[in-house]
C-alpha atoms as a PDB file:
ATOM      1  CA  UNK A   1       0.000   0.000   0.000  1.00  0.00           C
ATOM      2  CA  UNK A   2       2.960   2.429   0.704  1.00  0.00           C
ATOM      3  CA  UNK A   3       4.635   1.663  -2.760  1.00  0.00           C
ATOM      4  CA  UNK A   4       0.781   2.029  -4.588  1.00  0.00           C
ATOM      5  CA  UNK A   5      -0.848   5.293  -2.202  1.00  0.00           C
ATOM      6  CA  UNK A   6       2.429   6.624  -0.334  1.00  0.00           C
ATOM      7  CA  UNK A   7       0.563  10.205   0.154  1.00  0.00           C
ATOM      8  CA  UNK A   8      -2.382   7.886   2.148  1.00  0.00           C
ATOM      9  CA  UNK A   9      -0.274   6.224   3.691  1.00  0.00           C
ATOM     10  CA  UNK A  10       1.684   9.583   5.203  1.00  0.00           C
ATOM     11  CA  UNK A  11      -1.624  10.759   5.721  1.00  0.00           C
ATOM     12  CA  UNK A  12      -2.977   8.071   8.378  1.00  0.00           C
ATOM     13  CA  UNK A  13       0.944   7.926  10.172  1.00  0.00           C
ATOM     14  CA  UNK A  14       0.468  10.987  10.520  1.00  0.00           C
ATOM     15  CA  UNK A  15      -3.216  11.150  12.325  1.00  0.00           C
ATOM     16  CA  UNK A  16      -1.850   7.983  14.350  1.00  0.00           C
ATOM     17  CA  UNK A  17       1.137  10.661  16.133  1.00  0.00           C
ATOM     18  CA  UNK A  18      -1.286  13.691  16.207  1.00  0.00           C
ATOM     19  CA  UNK A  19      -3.510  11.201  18.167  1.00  0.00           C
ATOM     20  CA  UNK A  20      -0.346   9.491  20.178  1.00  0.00           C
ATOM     21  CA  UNK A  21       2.518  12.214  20.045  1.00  0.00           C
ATOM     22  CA  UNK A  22       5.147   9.801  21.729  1.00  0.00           C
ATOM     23  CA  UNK A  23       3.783   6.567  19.881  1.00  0.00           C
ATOM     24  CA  UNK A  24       7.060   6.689  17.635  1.00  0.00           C
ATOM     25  CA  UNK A  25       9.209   7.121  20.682  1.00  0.00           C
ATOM     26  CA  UNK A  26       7.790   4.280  22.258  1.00  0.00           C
ATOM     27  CA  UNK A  27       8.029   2.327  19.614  1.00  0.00           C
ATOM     28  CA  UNK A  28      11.855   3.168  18.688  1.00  0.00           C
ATOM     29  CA  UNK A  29      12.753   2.698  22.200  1.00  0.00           C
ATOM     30  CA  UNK A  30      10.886  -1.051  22.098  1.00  0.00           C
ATOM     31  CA  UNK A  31      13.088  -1.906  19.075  1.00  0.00           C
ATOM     32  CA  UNK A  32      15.872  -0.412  20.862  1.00  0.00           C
ATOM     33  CA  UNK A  33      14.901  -2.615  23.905  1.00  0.00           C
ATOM     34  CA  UNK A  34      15.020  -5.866  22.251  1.00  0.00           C
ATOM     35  CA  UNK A  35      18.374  -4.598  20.650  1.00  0.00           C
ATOM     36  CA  UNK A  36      20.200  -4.216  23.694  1.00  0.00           C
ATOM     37  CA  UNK A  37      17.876  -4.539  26.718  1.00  0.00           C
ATOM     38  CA  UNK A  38      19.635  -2.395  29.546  1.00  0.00           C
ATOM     39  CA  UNK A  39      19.604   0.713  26.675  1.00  0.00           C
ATOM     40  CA  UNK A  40      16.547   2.565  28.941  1.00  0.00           C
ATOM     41  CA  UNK A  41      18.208   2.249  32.217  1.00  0.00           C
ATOM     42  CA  UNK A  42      22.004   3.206  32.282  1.00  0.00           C
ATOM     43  CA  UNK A  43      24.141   3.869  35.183  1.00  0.00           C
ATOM     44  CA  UNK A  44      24.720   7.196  36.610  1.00  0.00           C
ATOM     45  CA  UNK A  45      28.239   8.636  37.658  1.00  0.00           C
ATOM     46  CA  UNK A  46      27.630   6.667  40.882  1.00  0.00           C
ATOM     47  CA  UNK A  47      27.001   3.573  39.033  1.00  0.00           C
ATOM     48  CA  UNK A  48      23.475   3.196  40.127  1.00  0.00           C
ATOM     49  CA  UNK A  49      21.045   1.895  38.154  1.00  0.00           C
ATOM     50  CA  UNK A  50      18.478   4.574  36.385  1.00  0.00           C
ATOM     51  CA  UNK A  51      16.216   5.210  34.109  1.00  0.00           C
ATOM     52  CA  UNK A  52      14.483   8.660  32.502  1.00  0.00           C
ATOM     53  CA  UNK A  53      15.880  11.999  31.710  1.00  0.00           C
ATOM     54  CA  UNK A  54      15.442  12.665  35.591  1.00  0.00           C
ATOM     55  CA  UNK A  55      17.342   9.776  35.822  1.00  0.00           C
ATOM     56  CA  UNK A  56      15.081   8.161  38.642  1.00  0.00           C
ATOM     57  CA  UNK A  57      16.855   5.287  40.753  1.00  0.00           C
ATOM     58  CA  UNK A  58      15.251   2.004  39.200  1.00  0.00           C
ATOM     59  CA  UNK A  59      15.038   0.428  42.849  1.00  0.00           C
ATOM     60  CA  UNK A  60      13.088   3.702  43.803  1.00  0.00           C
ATOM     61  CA  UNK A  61      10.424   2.383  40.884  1.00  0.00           C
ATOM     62  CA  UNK A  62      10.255  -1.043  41.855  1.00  0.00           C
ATOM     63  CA  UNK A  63       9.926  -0.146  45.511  1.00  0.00           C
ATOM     64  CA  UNK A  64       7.033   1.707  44.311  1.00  0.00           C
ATOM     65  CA  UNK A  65       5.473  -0.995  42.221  1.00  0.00           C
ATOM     66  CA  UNK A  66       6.065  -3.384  44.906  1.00  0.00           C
ATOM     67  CA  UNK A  67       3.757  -1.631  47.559  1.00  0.00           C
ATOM     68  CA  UNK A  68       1.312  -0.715  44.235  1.00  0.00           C
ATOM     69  CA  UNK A  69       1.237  -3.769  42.216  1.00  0.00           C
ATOM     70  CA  UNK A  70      -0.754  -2.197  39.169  1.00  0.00           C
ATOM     71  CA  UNK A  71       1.310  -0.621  36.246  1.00  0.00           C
ATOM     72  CA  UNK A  72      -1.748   2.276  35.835  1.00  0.00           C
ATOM     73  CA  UNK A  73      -0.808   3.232  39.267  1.00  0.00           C
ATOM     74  CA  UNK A  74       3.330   2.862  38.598  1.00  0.00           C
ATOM     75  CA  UNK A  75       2.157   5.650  35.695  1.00  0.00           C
ATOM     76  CA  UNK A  76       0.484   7.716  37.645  1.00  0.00           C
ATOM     77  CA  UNK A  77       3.142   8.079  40.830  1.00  0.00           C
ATOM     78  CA  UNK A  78       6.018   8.170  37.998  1.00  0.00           C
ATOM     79  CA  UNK A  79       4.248  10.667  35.078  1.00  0.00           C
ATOM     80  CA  UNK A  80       7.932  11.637  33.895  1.00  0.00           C
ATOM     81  CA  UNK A  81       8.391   7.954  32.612  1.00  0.00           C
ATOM     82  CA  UNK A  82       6.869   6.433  29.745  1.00  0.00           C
ATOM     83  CA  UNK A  83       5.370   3.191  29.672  1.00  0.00           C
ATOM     84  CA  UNK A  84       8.302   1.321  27.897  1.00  0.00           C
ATOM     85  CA  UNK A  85      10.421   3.490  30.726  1.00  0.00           C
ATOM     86  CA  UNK A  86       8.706   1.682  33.230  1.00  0.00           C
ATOM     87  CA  UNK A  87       8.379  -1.583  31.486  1.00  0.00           C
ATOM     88  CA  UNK A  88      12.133  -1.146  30.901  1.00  0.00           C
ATOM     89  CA  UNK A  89      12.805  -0.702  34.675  1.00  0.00           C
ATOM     90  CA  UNK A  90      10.497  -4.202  35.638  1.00  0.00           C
ATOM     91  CA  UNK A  91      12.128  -6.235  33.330  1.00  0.00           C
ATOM     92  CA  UNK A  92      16.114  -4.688  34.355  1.00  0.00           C
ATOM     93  CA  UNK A  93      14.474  -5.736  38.135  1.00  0.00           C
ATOM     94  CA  UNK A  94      13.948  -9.204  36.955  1.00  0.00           C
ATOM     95  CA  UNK A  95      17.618  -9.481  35.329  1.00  0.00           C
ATOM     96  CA  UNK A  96      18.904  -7.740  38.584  1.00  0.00           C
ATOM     97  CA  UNK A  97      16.901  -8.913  41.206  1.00  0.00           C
ATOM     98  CA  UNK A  98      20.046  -9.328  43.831  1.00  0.00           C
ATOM     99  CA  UNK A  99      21.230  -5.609  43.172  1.00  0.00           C
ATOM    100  CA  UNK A 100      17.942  -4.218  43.195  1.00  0.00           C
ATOM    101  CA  UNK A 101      16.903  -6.141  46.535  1.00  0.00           C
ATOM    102  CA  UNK A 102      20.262  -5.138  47.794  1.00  0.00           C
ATOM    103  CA  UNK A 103      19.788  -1.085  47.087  1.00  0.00           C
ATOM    104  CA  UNK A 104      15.939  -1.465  48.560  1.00  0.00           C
ATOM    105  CA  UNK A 105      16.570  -3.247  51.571  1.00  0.00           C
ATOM    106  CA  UNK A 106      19.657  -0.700  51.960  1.00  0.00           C
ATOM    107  CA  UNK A 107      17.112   2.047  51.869  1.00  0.00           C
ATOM    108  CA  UNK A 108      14.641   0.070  53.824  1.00  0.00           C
ATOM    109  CA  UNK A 109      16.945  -0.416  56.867  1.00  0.00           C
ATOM    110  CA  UNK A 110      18.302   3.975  56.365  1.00  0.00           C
ATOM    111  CA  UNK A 111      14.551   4.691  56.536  1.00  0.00           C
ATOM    112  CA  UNK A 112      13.882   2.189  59.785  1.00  0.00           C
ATOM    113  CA  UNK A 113      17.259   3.844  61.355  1.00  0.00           C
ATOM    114  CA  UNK A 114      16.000   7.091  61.117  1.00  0.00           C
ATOM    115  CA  UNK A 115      12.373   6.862  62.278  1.00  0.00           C
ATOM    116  CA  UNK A 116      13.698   4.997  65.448  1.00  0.00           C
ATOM    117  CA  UNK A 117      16.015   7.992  66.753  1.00  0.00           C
END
């Protein structure tokens, strides 16, 4: 259909990203996913594990969906990430679980520390 009506074709890609502006984002960053898998979450100059332009610590994330168990509700405590950001950080927790559990409990135990001074 692109080689026979390219001009329709054009047409509906572009009514598909007026209606879902980071659709193509999404999607690059999918194929970029399966590419190489960690490409989403990179380390920061400490070496922790991150994800997002805000560069959000992925154990802070799966902390989050841990207590919230529903991805709608990941979304809305995390609207800076995208859905394939936060798919992206649940599947680098599943390859990682030992570092992950590791940086939570660390925080877990901080946060237990503190309220019991």
């Amino acid at each position: 259909m692109a080689e026979r009506e390219p001009r329709r074709v054009a047409a509906a890609l572009d009514a598909l990203w007026a209606l879902q502006p980071g659709l193509f984002q999404d999607m690059f960053c999918l194929e970029a996913e399966e590419e190489a898998p960690d490409c989403l979450v990179f380390r920061d100059a400490r070496g922790q594990a991150v994800v997002g332009r805000a560069k959000i610590p992925v154990w802070e994330v799966v902390r989050t969906y841990r207590r919230v168990r529903d991805l709608n509700v990941l979304a809305q405590e995390y609207p800076m990430l995208s859905q394939v950001e936060l798919l992206a950080v649940l599947e680098y927790s599943h390859r990682h679980r030992e570092e992950i559990g590791r940086q939570i409990d660390a925080y877990e135990n901080r946060r237990v520390a503190l309220l019991s001074e």
